[in-house]
C-alpha atoms as a PDB file:
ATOM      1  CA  UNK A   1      77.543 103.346 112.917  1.00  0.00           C
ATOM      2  CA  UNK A   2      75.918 102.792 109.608  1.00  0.00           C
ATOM      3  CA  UNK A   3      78.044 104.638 106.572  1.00  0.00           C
ATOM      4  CA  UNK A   4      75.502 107.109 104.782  1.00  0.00           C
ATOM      5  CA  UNK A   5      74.342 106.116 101.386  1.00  0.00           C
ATOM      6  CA  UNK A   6      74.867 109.106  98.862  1.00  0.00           C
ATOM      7  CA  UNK A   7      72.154 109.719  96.167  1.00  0.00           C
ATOM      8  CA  UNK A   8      71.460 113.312  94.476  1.00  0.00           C
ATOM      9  CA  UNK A   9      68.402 114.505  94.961  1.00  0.00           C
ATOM     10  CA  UNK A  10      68.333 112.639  98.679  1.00  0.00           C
ATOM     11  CA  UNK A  11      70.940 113.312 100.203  1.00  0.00           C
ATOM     12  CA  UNK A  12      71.436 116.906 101.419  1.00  0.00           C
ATOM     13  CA  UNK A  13      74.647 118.701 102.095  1.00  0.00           C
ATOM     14  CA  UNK A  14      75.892 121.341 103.797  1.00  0.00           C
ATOM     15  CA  UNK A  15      78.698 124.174 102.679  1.00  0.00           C
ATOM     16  CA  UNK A  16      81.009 125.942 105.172  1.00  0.00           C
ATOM     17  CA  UNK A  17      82.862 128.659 102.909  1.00  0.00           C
ATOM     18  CA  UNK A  18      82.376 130.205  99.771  1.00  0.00           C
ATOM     19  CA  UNK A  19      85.518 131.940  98.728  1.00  0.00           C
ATOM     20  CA  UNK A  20      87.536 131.068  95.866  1.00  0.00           C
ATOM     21  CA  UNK A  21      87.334 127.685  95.389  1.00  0.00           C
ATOM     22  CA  UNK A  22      84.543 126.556  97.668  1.00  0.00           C
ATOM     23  CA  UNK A  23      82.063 128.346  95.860  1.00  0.00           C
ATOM     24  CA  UNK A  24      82.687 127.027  92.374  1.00  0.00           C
ATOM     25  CA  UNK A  25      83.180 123.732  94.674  1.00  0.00           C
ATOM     26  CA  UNK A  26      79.371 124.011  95.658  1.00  0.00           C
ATOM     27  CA  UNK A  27      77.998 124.872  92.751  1.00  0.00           C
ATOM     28  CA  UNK A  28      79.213 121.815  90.564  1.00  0.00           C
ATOM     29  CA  UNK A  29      77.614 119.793  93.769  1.00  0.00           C
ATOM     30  CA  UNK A  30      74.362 121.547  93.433  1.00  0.00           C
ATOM     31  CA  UNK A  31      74.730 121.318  89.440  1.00  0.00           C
ATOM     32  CA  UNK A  32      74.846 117.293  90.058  1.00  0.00           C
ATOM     33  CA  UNK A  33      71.357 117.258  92.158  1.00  0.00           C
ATOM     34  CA  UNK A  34      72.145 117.747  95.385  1.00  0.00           C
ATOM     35  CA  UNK A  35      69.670 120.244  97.506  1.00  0.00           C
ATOM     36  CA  UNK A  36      72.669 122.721  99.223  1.00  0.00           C
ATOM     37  CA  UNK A  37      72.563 124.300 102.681  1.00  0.00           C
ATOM     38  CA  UNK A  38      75.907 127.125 102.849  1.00  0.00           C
ATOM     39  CA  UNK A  39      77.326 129.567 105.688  1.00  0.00           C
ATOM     40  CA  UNK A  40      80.240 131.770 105.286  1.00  0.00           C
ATOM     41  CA  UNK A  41      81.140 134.791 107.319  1.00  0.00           C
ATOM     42  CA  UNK A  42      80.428 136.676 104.523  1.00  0.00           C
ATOM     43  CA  UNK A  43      77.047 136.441 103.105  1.00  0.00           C
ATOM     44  CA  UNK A  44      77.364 138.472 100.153  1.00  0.00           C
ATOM     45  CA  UNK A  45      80.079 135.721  98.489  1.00  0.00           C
ATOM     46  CA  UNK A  46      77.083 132.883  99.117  1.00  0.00           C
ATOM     47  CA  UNK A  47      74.703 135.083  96.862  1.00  0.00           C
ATOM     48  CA  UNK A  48      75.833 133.662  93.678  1.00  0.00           C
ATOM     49  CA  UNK A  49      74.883 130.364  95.352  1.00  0.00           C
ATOM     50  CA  UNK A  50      71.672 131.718  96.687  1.00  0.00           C
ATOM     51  CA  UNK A  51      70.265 132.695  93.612  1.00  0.00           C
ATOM     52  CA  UNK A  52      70.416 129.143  92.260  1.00  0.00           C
ATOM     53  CA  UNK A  53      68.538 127.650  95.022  1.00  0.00           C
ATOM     54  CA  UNK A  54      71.035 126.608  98.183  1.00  0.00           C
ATOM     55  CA  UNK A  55      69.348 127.329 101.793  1.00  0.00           C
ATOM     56  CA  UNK A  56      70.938 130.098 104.148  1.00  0.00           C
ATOM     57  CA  UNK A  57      72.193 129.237 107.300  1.00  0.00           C
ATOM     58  CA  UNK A  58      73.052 131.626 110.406  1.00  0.00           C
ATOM     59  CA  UNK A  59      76.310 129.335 111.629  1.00  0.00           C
ATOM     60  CA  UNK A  60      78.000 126.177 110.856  1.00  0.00           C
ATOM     61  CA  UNK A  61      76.184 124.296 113.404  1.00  0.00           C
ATOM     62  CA  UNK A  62      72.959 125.243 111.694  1.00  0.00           C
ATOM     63  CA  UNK A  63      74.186 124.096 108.708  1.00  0.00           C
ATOM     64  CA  UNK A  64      74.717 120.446 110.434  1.00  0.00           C
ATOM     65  CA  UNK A  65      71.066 120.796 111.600  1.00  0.00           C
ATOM     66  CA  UNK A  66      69.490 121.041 107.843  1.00  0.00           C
ATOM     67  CA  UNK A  67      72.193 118.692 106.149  1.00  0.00           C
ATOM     68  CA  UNK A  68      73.314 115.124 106.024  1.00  0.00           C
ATOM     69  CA  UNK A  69      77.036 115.497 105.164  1.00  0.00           C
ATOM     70  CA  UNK A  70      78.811 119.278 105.664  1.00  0.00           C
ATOM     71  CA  UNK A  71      82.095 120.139 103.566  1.00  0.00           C
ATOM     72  CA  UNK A  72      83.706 123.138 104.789  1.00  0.00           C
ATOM     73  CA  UNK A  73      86.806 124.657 102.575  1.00  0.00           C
ATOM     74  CA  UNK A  74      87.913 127.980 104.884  1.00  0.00           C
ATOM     75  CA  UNK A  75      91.329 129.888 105.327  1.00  0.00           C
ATOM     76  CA  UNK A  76      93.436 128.508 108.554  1.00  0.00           C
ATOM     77  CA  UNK A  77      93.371 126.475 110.907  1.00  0.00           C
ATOM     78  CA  UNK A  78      91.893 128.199 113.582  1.00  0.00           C
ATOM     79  CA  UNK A  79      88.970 128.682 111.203  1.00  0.00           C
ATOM     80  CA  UNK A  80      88.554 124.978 110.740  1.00  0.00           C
ATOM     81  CA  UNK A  81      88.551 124.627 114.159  1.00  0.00           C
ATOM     82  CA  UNK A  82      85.872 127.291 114.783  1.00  0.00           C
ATOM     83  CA  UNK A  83      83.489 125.878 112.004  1.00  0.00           C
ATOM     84  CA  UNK A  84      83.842 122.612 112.820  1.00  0.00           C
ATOM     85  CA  UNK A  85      84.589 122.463 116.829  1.00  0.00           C
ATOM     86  CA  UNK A  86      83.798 125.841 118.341  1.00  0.00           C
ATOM     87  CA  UNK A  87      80.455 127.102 120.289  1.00  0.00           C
ATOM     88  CA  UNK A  88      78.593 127.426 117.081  1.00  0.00           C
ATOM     89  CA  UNK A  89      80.501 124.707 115.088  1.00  0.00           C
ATOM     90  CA  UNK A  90      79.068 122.335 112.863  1.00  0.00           C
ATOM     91  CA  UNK A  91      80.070 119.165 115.412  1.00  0.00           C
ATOM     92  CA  UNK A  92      77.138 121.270 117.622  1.00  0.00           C
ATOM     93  CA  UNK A  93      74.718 120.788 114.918  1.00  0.00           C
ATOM     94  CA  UNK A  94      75.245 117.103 114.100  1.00  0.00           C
ATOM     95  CA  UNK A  95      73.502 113.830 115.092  1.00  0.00           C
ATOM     96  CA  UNK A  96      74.571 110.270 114.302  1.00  0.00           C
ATOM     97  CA  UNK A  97      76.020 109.159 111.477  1.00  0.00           C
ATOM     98  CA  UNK A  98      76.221 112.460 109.724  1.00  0.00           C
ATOM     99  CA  UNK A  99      79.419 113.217 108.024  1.00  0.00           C
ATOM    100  CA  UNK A 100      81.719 116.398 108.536  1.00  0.00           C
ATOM    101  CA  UNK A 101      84.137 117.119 106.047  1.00  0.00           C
ATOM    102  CA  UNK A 102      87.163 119.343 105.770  1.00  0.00           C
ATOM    103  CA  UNK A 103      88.178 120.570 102.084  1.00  0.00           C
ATOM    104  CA  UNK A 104      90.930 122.788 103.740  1.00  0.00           C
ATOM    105  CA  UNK A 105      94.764 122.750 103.516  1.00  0.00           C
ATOM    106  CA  UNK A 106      95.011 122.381 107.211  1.00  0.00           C
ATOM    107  CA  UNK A 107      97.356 120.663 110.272  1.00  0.00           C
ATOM    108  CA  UNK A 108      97.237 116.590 110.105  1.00  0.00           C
ATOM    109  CA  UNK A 109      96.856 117.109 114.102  1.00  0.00           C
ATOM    110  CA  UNK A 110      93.507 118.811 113.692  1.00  0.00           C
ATOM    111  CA  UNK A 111      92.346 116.615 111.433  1.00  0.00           C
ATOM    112  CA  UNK A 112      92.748 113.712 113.941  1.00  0.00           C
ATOM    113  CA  UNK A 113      91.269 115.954 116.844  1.00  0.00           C
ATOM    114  CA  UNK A 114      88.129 116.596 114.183  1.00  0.00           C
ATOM    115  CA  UNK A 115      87.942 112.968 113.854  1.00  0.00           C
ATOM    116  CA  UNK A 116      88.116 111.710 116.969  1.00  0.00           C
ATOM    117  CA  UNK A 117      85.631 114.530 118.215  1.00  0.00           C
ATOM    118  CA  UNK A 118      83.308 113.433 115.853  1.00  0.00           C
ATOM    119  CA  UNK A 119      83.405 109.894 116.099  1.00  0.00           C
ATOM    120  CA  UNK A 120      82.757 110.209 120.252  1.00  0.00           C
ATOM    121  CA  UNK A 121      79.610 111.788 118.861  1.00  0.00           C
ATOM    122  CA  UNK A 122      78.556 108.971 116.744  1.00  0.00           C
ATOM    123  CA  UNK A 123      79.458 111.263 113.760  1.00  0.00           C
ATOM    124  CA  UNK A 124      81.595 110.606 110.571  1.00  0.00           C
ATOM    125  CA  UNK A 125      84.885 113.059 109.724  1.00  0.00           C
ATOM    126  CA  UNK A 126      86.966 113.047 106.428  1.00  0.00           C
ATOM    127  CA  UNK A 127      90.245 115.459 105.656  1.00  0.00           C
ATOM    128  CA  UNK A 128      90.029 115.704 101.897  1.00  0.00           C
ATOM    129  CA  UNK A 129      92.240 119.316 101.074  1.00  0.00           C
ATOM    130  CA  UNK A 130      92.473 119.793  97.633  1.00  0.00           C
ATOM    131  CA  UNK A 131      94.935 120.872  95.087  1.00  0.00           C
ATOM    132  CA  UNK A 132      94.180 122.795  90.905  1.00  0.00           C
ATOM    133  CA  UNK A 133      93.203 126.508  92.210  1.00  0.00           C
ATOM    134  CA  UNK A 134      90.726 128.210  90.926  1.00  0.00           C
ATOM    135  CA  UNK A 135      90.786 126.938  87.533  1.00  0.00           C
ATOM    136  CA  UNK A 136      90.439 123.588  88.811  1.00  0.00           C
ATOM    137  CA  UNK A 137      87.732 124.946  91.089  1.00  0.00           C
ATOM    138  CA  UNK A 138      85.783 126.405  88.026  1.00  0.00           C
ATOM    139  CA  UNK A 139      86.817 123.207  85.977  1.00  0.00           C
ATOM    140  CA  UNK A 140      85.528 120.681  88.656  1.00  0.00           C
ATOM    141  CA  UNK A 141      89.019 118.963  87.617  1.00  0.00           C
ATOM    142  CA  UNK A 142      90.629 119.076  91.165  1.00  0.00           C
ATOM    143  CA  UNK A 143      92.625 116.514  92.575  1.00  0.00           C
ATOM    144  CA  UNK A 144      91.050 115.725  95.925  1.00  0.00           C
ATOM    145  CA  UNK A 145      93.487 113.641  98.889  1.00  0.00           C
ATOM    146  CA  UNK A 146      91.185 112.302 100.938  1.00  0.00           C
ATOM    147  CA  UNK A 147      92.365 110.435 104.840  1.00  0.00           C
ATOM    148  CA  UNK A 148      89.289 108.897 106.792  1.00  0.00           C
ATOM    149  CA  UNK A 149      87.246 105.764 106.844  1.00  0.00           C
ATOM    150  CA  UNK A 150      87.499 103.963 103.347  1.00  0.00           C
ATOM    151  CA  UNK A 151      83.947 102.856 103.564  1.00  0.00           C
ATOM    152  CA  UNK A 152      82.949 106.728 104.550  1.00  0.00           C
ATOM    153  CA  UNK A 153      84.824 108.040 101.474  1.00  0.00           C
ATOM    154  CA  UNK A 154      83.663 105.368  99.340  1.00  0.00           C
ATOM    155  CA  UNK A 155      80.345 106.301  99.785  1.00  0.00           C
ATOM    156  CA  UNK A 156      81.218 109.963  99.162  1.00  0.00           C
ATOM    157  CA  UNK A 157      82.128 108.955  95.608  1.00  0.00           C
ATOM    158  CA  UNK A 158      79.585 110.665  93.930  1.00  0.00           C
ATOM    159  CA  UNK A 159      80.050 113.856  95.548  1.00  0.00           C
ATOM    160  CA  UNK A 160      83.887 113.397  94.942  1.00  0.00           C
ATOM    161  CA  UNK A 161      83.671 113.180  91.100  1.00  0.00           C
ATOM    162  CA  UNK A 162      81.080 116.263  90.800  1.00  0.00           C
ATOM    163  CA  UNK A 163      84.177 118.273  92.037  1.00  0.00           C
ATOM    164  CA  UNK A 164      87.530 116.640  91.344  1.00  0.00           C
ATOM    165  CA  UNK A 165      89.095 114.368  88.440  1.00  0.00           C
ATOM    166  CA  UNK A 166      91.502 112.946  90.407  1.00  0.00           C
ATOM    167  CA  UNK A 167      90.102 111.486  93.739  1.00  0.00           C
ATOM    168  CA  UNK A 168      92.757 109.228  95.931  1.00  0.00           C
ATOM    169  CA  UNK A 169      92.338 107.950  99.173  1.00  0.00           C
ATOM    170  CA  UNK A 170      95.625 108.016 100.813  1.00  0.00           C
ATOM    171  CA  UNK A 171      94.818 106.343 104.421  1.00  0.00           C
ATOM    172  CA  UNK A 172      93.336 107.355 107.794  1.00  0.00           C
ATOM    173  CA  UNK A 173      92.671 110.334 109.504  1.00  0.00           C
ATOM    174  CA  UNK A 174      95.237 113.355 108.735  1.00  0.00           C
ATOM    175  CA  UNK A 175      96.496 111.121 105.694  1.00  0.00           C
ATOM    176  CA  UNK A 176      94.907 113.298 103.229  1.00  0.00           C
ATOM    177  CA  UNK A 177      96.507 116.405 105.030  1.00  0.00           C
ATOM    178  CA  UNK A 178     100.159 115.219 105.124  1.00  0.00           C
ATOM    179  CA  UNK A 179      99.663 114.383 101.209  1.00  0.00           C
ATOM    180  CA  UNK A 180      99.199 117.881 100.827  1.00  0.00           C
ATOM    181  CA  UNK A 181     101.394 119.058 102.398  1.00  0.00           C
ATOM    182  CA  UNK A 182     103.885 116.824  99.602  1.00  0.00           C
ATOM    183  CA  UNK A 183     102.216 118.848  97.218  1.00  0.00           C
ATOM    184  CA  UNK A 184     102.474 121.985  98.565  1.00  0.00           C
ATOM    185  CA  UNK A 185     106.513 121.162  99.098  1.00  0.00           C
ATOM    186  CA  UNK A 186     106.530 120.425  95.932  1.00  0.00           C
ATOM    187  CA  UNK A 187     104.816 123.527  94.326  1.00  0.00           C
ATOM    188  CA  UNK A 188     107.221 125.981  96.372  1.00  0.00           C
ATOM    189  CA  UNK A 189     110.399 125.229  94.987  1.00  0.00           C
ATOM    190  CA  UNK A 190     108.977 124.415  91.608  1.00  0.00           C
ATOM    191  CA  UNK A 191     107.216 127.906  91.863  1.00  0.00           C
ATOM    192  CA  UNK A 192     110.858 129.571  92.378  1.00  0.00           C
ATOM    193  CA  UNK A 193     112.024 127.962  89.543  1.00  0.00           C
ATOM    194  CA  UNK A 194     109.336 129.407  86.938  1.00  0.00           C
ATOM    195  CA  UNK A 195     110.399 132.658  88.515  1.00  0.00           C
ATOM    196  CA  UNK A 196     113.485 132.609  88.113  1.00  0.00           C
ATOM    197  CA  UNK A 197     113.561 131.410  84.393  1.00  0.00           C
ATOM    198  CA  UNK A 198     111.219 134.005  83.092  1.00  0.00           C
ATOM    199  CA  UNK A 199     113.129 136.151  85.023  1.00  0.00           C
ATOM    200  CA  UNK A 200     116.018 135.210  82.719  1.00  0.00           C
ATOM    201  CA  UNK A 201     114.205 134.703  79.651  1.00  0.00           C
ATOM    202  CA  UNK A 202     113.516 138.580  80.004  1.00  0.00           C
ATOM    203  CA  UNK A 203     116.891 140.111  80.832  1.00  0.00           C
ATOM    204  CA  UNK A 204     118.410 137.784  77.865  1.00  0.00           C
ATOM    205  CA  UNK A 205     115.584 139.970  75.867  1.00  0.00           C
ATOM    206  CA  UNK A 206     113.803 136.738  74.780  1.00  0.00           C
ATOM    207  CA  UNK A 207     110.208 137.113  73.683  1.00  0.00           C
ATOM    208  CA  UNK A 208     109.086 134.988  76.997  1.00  0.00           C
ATOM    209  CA  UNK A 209     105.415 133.821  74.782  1.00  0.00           C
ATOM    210  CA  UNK A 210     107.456 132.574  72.318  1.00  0.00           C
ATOM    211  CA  UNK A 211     110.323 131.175  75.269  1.00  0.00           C
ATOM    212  CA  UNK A 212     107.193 129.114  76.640  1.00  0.00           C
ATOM    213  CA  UNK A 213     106.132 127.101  73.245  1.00  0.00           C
ATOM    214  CA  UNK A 214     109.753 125.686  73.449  1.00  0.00           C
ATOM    215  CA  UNK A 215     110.045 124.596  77.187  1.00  0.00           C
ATOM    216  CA  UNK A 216     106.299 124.305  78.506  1.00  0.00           C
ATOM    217  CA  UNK A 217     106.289 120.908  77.198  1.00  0.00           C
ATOM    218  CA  UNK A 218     109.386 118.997  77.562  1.00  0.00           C
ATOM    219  CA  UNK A 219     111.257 117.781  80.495  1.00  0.00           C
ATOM    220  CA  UNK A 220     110.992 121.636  82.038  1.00  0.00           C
ATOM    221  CA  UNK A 221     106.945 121.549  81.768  1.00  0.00           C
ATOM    222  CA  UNK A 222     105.127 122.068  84.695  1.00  0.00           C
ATOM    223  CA  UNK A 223     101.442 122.682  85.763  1.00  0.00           C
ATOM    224  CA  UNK A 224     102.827 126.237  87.489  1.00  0.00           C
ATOM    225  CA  UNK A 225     104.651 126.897  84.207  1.00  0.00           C
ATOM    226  CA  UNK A 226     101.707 125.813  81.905  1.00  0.00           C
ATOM    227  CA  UNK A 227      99.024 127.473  84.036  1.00  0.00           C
ATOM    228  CA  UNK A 228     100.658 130.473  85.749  1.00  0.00           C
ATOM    229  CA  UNK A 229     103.215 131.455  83.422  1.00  0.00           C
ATOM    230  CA  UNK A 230     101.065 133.430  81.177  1.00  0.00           C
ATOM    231  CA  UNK A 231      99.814 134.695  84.016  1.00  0.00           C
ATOM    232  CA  UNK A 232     102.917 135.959  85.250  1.00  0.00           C
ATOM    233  CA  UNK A 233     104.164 137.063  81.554  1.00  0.00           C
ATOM    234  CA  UNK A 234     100.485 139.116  81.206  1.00  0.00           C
ATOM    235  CA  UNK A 235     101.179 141.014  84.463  1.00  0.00           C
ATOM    236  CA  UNK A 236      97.522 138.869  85.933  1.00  0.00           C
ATOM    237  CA  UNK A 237      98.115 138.021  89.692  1.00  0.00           C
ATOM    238  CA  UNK A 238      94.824 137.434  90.705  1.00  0.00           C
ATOM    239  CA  UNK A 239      94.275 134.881  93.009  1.00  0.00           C
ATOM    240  CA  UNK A 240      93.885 131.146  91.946  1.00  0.00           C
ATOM    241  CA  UNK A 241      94.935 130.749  95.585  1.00  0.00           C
ATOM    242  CA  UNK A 242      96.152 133.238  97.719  1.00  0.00           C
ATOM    243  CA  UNK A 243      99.914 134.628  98.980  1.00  0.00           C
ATOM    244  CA  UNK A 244      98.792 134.513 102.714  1.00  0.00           C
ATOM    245  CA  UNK A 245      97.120 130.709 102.422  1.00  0.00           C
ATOM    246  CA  UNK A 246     100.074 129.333 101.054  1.00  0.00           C
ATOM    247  CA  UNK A 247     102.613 131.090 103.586  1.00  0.00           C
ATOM    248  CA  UNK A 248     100.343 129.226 106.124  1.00  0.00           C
ATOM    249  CA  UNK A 249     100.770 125.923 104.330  1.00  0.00           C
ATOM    250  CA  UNK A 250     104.581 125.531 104.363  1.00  0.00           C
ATOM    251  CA  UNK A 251     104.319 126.908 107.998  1.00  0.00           C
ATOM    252  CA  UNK A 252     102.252 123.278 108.649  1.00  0.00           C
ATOM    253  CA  UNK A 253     104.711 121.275 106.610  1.00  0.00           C
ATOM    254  CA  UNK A 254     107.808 122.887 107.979  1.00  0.00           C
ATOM    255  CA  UNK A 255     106.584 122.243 111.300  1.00  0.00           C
ATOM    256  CA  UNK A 256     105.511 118.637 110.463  1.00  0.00           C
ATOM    257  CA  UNK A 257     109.188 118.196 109.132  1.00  0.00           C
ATOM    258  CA  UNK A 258     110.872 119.691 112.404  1.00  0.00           C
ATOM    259  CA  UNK A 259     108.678 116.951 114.050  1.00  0.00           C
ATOM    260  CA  UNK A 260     109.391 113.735 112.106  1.00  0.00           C
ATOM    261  CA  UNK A 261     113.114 115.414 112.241  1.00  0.00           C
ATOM    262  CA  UNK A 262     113.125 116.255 108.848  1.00  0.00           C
ATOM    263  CA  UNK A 263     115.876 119.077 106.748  1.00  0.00           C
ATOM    264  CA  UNK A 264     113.694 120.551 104.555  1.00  0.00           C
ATOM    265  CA  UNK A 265     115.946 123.661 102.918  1.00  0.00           C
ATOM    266  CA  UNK A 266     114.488 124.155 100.231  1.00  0.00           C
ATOM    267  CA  UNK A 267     110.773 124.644 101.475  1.00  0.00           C
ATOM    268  CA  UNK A 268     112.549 126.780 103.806  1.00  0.00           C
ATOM    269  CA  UNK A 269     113.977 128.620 101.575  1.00  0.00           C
ATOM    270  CA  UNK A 270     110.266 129.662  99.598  1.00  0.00           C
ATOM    271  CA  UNK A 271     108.839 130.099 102.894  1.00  0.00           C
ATOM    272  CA  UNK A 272     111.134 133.048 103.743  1.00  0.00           C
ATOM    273  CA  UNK A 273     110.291 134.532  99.953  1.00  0.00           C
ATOM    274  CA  UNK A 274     106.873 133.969 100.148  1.00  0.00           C
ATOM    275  CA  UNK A 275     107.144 135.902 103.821  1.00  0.00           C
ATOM    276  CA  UNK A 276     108.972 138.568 102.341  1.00  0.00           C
ATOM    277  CA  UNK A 277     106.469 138.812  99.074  1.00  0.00           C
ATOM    278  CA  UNK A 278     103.568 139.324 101.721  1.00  0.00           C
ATOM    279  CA  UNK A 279     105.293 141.990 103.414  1.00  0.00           C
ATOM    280  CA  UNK A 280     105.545 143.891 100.351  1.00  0.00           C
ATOM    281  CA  UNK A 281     101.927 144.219 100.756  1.00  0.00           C
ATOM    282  CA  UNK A 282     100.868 140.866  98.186  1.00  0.00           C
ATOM    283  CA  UNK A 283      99.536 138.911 100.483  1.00  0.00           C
ATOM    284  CA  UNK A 284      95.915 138.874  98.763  1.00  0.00           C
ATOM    285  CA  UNK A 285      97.916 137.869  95.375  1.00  0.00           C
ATOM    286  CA  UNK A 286      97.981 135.201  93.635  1.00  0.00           C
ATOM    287  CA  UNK A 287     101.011 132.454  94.472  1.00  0.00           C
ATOM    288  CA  UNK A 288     102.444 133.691  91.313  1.00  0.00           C
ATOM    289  CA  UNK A 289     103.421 137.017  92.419  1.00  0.00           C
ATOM    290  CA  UNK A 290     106.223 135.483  93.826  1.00  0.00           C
ATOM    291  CA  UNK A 291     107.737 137.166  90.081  1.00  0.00           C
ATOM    292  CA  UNK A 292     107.443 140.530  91.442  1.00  0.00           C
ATOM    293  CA  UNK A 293     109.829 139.903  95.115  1.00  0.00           C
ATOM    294  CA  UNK A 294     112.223 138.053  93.374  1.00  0.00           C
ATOM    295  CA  UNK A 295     112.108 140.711  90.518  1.00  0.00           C
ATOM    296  CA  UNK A 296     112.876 143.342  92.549  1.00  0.00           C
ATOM    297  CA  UNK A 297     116.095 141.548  94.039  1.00  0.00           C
ATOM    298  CA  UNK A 298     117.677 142.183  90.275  1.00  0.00           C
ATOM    299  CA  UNK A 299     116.268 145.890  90.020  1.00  0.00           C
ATOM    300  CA  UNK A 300     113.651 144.683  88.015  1.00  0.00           C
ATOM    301  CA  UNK A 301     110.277 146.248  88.220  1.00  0.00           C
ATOM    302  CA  UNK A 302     108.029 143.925  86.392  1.00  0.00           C
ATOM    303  CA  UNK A 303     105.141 145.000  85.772  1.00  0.00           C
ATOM    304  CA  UNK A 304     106.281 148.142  84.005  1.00  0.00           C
ATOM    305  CA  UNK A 305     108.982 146.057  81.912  1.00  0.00           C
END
């Protein structure tokens, strides 16, 4: 198969999900030249899109049909497997040497099946999840961890660096999944620890904007501390990426660990949290409102402090 070569203004793409991130995601595509096809289950989030110019499509596979490459950035797995595999998938819609691309945090198993699928098909596949949130969405700073072909994602380049800043290829298919899942072990315990300390910052009766100039930048700096801590302090827990998507996450990397026969206690340990934060109804939050579960361990209601 010959690898696609990439131009704006040639080259037309495809969008399978317009939520958060992917639609920011789109739009810095489109903003770089590239004539945009998008689907997502829920038309009215595409409008924003639609206004500027991108091409409706009635299902993933029709999206395939009017594009060259399709990215796709949905919730769970089953999702990428329905946009990208199922009846009306966007594997339906493709021809030879297309390429299908998955922007969501998503099992290393299914990314191999995608591939594999694909390539049986004459057809391209890349796993290239992402990690910034929705600032890095809006920012088109995102780091992007990309497993497939090297000469396939090489050739992506262009459409790489009109979303992300820091663009890595970390090896074959279902590489760029299992480097997420790093980063999402990674976040979760890091994510209890900003808890915890403006937790303490505020029963010491510290002044927790002034508590941040003095740690947010040394040795205890973080991008969660930098980035979500005012957000935590100011009572915002709005989505940058939701309770329920990163639940699902650690569920992928805790099972990947329990496979490669791996003790992971600590992920374990934020998964059950992050379980019981969802239960109390936050599962639409942001990742931050982790504050308000382990808040209301100590008695502490925190958004009336």
């Amino acid at each position: 198969m010959n690898v696609p070569k990439v131009v704006p203004g040639e080259t037309r793409l495809g969008w399978i999900g317009t939520g958060v991130m992917g639609r920011s995601m789109a739009g810095h595509l489109m903003d770089a030249g590239f004539a945009m096809t998008v689907y997502s289950r829920t038309r009215s989030k595409a409008e924003a899109l639609l206004e500027r110019g991108a091409a409706w499509a009635d299902s993933p596979a029709d999206v395939a049909r009017q594009s060259d490459i399709v990215f796709a950035i949905v919730g769970f797995p089953q999702d990428v497997r329905e946009v990208f595999l199922g009846e009306r998938g966007a594997l339906k819609g493709s021809r030879e040497g297309m390429v299908l691309v998955d922007m969501t945090t998503s099992e290393p198993s299914l990314a191999i099946e995608i591939y594999e699928a694909a390539k049986s098909q004459g057809v391209f596949a890349v796993d290239a999840p992402v990690s910034g949130g929705d600032v890095g969405a809006k920012e088109a700073r995102l780091s992007i961890m990309i497993g497939g072909d090297r000469e396939v994602v090489e050739a992506l380049q262009p459409c790489w660096e009109a979303m992300g800043k820091t663009i890595v290829y970390q090896g074959g298919p279902g590489a760029g999944q299992h480097t997420k899942m790093v980063n999402q072990t990674l976040i979760a315990t890091n994510m209890i620890g900003v808890c915890e300390a403006l937790l303490y910052g505020y029963r010491a009766g510290l002044d927790l904007e002034t508590v941040m100039q003095s740690v947010a930048s040394g040795a205890a700096g973080s991008w969660s501390l930098s980035n979500l801590g005012p957000r935590i302090i100011a009572n915002n827990f709005d989505p940058g990426f939701f309770v329920e998507h990163f639940i699902k996450d650690m569920g992928i990397a805790l099972k990947e660990a329990h496979r490669m026969n791996l003790s992971l206690p600590g992920l374990a340990l934020a998964h059950e949290l992050y379980t019981a934060l969802k239960a109390q109804g936050h599962g639409r939050d942001g990742t931050h409102a982790l504050q308000l579960a382990l808040a209301r361990l100590s008695g502490i209601d925190w958004t009336s402090r």
